[in-house]
Protein backbone atom coordinates (compact mmCIF):
# COMPACT_ATOMS: atom_id res chain seq x y z
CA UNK A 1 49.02 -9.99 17.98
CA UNK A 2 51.57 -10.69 20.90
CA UNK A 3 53.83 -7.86 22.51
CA UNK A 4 57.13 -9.43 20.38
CA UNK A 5 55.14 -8.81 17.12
CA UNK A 6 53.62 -5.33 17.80
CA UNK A 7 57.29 -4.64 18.94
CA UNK A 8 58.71 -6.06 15.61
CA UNK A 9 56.54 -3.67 13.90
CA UNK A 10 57.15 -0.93 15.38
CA UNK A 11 60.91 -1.63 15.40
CA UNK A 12 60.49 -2.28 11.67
CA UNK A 13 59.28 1.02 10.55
CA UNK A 14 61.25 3.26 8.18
CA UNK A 15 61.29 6.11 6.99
CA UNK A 16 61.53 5.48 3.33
CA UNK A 17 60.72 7.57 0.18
CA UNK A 18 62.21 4.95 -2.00
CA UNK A 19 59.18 4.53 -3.58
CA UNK A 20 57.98 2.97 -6.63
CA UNK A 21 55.97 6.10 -8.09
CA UNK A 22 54.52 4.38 -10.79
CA UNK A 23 52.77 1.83 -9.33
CA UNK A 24 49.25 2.46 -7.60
CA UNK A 25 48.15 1.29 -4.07
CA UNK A 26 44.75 -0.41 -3.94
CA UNK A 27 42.33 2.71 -2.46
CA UNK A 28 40.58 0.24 0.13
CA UNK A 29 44.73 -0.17 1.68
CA UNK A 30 44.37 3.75 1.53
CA UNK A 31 41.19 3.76 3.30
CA UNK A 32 42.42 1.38 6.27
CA UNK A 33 45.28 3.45 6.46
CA UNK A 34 44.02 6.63 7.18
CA UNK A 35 41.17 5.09 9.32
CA UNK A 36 43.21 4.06 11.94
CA UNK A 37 44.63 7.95 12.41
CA UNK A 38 40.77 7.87 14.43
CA UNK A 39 41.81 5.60 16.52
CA UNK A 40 44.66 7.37 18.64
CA UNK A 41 44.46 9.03 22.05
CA UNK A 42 42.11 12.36 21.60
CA UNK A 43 42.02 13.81 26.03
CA UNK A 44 39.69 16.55 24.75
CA UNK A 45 37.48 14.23 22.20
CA UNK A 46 37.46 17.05 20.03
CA UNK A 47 37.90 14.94 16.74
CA UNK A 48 40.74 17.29 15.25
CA UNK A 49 42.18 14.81 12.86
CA UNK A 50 41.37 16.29 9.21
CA UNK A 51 43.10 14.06 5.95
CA UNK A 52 43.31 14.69 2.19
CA UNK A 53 44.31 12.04 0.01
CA UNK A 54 45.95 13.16 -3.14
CA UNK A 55 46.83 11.23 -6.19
CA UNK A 56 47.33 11.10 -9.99
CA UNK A 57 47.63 14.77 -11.25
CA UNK A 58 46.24 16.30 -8.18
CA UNK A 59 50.02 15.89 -6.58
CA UNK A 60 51.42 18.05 -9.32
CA UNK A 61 49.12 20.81 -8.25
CA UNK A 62 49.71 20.21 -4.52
CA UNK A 63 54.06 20.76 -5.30
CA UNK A 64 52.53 23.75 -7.59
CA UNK A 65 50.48 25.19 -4.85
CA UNK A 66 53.16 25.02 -1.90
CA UNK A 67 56.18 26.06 -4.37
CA UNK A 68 53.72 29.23 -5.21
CA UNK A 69 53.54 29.96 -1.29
CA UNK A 70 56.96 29.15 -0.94
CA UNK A 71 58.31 31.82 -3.82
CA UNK A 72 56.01 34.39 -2.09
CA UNK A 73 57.45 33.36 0.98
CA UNK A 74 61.11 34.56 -0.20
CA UNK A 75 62.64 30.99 -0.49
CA UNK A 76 65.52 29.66 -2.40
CA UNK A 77 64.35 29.53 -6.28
CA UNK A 78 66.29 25.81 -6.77
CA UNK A 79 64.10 24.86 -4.00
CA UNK A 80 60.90 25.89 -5.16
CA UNK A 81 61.61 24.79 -8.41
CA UNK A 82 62.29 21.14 -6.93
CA UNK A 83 59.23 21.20 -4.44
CA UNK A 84 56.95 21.70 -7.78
CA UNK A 85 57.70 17.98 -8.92
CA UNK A 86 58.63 16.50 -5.24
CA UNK A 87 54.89 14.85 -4.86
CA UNK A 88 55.11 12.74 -7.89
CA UNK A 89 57.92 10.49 -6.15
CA UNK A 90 55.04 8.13 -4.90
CA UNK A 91 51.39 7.27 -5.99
CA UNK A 92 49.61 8.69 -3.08
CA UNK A 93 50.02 11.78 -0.54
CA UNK A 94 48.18 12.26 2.74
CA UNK A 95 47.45 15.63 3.79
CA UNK A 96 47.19 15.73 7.59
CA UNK A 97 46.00 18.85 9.32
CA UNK A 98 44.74 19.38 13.22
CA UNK A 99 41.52 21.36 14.02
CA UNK A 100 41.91 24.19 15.99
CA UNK A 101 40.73 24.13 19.61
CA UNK A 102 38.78 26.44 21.29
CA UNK A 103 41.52 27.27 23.18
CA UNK A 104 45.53 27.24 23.03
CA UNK A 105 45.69 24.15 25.49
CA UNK A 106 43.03 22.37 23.55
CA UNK A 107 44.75 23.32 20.31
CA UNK A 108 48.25 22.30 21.66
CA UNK A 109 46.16 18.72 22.34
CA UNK A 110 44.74 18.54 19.27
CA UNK A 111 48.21 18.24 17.74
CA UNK A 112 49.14 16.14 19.90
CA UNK A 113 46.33 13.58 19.37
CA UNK A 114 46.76 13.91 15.24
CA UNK A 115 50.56 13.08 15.63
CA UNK A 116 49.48 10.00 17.58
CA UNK A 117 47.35 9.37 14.61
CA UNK A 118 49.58 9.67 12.17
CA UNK A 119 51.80 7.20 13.74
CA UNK A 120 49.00 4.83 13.33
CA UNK A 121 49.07 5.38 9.67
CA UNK A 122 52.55 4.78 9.62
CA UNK A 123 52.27 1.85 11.57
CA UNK A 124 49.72 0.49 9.43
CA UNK A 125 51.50 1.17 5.86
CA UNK A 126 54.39 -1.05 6.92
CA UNK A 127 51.96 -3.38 8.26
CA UNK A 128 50.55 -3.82 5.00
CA UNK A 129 54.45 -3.95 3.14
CA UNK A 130 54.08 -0.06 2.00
CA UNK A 131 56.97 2.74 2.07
CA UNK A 132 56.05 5.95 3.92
CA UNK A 133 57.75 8.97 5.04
CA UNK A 134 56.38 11.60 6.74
CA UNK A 135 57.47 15.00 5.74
CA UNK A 136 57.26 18.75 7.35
CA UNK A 137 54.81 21.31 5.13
CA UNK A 138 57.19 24.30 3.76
CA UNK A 139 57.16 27.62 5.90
CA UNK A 140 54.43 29.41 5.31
CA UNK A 141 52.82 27.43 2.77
CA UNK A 142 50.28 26.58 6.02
CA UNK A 143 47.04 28.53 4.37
CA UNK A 144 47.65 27.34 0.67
CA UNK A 145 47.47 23.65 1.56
CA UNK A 146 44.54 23.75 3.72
CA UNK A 147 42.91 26.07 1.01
CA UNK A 148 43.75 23.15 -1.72
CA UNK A 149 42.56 20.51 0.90
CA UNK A 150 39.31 22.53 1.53
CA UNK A 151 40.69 22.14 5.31
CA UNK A 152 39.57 25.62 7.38
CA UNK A 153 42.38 28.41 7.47
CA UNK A 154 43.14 28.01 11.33
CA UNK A 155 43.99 23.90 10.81
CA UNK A 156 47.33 23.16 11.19
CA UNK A 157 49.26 21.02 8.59
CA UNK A 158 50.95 18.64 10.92
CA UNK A 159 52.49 16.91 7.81
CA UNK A 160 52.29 15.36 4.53
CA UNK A 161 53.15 11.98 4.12
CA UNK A 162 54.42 9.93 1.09
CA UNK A 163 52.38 6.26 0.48
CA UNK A 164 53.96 3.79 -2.14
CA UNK A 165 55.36 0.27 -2.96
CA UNK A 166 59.34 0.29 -2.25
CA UNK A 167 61.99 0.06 -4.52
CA UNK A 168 64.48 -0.55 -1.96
CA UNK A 169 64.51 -1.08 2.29
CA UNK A 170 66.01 1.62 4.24
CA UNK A 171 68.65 0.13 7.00
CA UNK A 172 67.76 1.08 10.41
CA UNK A 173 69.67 4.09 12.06
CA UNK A 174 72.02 4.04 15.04
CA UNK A 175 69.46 4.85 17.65
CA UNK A 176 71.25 6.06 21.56
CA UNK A 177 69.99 4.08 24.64
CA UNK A 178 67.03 5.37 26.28
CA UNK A 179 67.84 7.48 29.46
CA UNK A 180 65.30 6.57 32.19
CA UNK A 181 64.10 7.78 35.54
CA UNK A 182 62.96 6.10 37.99
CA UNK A 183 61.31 7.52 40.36
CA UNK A 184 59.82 4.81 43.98
């Protein structure tokens, strides 16, 4: 690959959840996907990248599981409701969580190295002509979906991502120049 094509690809990338829900993506695409999360910067080596895949009925009980934390939680009751059905927009899910460290620095790091990672994923999902979009866990919903994803309690749920075919391509946004220093 030459610098003008990884730069294409990265340039390429969308954020797109216009996603054909129906139709599957071939597990071995899945499992190249979320190997290369293994693959980004880790300082510490401490390995914190943890990953559930979810699929077929198991995303119904990952929007039940969050919108159950989320009513307990005190949130908006249209907003529950929706986040019970929102993980059956595409055929696959990625649960991705960062190990505690063993201390706050380390643990700070360990996020750090798993959001790396996940741009990996993302990376490789529009390498391969998939949709993705990587989404923030509800508030306080932290414990139920590492209890689901038989993740430990004190992992973090960096996100959860959305895998599919698209329906449609998502125009790229209005991006500001780049300030940079330069320091000599």
């Amino acid at each position: 690959m030459t610098p003008d094509e990884l730069e294409a690809l990265i340039t390429a990338r969308r954020s797109n959840l216009l996603i054909d829900a129906s139709r599957e993506v071939d597990p071995e695409i899945v499992d190249r996907i979320v190997n290369t999360a293994q693959w980004a910067p880790n300082h510490k080596r401490t390995w914190p990248l943890r990953l559930t895949v979810i699929s077929g009925d198991s995303r119904r009980t990952l929007g039940d599981t969050i919108a159950d934390a989320m009513a307990v939680h005190g949130d908006d009751e249209m907003k529950v409701t929706k986040t019970r059905g929102k993980f059956m927009r595409s055929p696959v899910i990625i649960v991705v969580a960062a190990g505690e460290g063993t201390t706050q620095n380390e643990t700070e790091e360990n996020k750090y190295a798993v959001a790396a990672g996940v741009q990996n994923m993302l990376l490789m999902t529009e390498s391969f002509g998939l949709a993705a979009l990587w989404g923030s866990p509800a508030k306080g919903a932290n414990n139920a979906i590492t209890a689901l994803c038989s993740m430990n309690h004190t992992d973090h749920v960096m996100g959860i991502i959305y895998v599919g075919w698209p329906t449609q391509s998502v125009a790229a946004p209005q991006r500001p120049d780049i300030e940079v220093t330069r320091l000599s």
